[in-house]
N, C-alpha and C. Protein backbone atom coordinates (compact mmCIF):
# COMPACT_ATOMS: atom_id res chain seq x y z
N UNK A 1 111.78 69.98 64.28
CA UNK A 1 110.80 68.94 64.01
C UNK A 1 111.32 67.96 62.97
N UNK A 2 111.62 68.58 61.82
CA UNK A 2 112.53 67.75 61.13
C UNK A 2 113.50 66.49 61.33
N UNK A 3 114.21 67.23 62.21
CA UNK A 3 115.55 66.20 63.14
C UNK A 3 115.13 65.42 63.89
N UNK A 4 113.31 65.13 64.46
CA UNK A 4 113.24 64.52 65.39
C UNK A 4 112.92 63.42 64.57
N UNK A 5 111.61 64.01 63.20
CA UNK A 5 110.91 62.82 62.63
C UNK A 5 112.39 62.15 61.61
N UNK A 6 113.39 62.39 61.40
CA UNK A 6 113.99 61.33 61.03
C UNK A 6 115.05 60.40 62.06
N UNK A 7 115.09 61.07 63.09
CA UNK A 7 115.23 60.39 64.33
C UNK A 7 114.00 58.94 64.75
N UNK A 8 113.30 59.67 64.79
CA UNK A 8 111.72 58.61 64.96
C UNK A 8 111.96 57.31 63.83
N UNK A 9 112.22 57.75 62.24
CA UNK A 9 112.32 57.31 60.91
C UNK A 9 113.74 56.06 61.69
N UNK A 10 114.33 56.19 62.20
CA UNK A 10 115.69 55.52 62.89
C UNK A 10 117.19 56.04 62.45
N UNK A 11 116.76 57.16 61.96
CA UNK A 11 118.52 57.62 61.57
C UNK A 11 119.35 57.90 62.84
N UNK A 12 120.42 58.15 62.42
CA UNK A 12 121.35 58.27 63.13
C UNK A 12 122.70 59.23 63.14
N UNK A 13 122.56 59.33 62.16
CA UNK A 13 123.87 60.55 61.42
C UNK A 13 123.19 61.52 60.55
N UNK A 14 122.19 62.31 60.94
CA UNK A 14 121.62 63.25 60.35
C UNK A 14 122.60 65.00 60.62
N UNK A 15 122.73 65.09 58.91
CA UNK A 15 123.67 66.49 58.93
C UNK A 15 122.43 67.83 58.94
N UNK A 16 123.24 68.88 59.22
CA UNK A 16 122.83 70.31 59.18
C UNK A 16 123.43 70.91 58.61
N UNK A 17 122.68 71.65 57.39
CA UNK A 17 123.15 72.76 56.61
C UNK A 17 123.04 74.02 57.18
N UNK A 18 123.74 74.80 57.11
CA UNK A 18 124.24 76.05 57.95
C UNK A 18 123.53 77.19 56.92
N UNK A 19 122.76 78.50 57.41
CA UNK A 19 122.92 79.64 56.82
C UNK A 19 122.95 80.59 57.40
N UNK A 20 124.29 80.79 57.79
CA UNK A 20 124.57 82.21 58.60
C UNK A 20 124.01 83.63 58.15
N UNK A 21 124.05 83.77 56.46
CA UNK A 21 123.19 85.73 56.26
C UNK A 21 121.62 85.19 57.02
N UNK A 22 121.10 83.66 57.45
CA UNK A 22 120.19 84.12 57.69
C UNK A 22 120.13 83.83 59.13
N UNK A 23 120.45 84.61 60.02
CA UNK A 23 121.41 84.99 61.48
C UNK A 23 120.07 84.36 62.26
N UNK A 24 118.76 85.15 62.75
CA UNK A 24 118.13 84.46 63.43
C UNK A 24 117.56 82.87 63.17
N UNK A 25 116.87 82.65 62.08
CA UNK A 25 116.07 81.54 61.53
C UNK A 25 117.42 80.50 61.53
N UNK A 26 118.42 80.53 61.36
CA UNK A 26 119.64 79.69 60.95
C UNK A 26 119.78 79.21 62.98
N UNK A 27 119.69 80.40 63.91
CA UNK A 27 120.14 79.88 65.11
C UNK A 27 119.00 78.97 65.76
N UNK A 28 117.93 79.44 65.41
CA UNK A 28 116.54 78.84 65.49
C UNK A 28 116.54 77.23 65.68
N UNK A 29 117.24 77.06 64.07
CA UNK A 29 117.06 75.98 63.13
C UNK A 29 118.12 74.91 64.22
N UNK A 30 119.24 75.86 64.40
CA UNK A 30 120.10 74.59 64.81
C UNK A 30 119.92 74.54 65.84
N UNK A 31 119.75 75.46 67.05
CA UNK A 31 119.18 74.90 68.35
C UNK A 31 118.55 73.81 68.39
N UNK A 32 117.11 73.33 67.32
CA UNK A 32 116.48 72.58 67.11
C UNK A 32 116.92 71.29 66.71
N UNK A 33 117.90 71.46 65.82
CA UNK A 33 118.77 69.80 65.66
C UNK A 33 119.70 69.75 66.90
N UNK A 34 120.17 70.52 67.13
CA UNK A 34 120.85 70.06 68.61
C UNK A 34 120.41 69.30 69.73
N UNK A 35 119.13 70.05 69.82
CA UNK A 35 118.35 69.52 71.46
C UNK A 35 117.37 68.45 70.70
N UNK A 36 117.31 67.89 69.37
CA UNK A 36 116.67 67.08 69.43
C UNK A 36 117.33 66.14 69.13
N UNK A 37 119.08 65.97 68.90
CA UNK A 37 120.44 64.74 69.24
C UNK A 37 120.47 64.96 70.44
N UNK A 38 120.41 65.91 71.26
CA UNK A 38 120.50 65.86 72.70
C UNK A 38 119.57 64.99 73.35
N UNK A 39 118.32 64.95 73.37
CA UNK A 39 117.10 64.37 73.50
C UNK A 39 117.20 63.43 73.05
N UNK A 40 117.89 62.25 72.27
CA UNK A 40 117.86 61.28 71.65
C UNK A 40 118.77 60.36 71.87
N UNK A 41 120.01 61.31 72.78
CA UNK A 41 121.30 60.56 73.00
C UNK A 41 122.19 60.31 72.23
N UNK A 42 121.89 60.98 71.01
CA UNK A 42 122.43 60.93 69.70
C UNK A 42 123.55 62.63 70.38
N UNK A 43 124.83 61.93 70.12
CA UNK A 43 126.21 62.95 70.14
C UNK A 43 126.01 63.70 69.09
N UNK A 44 126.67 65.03 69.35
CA UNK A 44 126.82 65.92 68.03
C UNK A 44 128.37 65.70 67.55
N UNK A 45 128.03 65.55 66.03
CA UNK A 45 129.33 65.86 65.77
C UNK A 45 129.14 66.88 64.56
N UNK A 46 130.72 67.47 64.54
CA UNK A 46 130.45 68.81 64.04
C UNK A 46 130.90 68.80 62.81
N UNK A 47 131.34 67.86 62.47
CA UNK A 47 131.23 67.66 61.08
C UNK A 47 130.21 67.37 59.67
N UNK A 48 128.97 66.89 60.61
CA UNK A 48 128.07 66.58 60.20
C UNK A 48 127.62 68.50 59.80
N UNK A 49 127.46 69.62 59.93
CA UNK A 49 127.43 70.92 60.18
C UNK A 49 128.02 71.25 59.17
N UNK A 50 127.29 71.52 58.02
CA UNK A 50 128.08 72.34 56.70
C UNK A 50 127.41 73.40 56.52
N UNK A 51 128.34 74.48 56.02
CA UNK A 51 128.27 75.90 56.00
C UNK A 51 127.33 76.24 54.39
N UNK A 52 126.24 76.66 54.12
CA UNK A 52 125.61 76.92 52.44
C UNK A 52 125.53 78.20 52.49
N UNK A 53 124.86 78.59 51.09
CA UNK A 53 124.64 79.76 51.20
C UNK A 53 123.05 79.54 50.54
N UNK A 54 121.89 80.49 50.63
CA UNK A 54 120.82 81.11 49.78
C UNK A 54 121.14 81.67 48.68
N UNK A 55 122.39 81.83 48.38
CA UNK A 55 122.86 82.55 47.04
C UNK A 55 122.70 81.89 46.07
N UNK A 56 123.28 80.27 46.70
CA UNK A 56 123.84 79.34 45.48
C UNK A 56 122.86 78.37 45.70
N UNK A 57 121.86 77.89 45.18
CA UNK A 57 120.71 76.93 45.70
C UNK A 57 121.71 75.36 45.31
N UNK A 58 122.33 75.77 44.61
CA UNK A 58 123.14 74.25 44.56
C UNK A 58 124.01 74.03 45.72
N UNK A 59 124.16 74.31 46.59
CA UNK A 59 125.02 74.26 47.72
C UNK A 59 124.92 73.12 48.91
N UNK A 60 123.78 73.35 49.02
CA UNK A 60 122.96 72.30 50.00
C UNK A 60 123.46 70.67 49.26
N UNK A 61 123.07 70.63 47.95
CA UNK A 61 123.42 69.42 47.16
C UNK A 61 124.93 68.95 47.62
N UNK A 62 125.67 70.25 46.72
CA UNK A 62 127.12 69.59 46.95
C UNK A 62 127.84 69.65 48.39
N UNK A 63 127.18 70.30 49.62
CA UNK A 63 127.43 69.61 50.78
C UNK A 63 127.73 68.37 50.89
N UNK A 64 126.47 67.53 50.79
CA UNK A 64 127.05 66.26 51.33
C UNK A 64 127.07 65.51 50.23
């Protein structure tokens, strides 16, 4: 839902932060930004896709 309303908002290069320890909710999450660049015609690129952790709450920050 996220990915769509800043899609809607007019972005265009919207990234995804990754959290693999959290295995289901994390595959959930990105299915959801996927099919909603899919749905939009908006390409994935996989760079936009950075890896965080829940450990380090600063992580997300120094991603991008």
């Amino acid at each position: 839902m996220l990915t769509q309303h800043l899609i809607e908002l007019g972005h265009r290069r919207i990234g995804f932060t990754s959290r693999p320890e959290m295995h289901e909710s994390n595959a959930d999450r990105f299915a959801g930004y996927h099919t909603a660049l899919e749905n939009a015609g908006i390409p994935f690129d996989e760079t936009l896709v950075v890896e965080t952790s829940t450990k380090e709450p600063q992580h997300g920050a120094k991603a991008f």
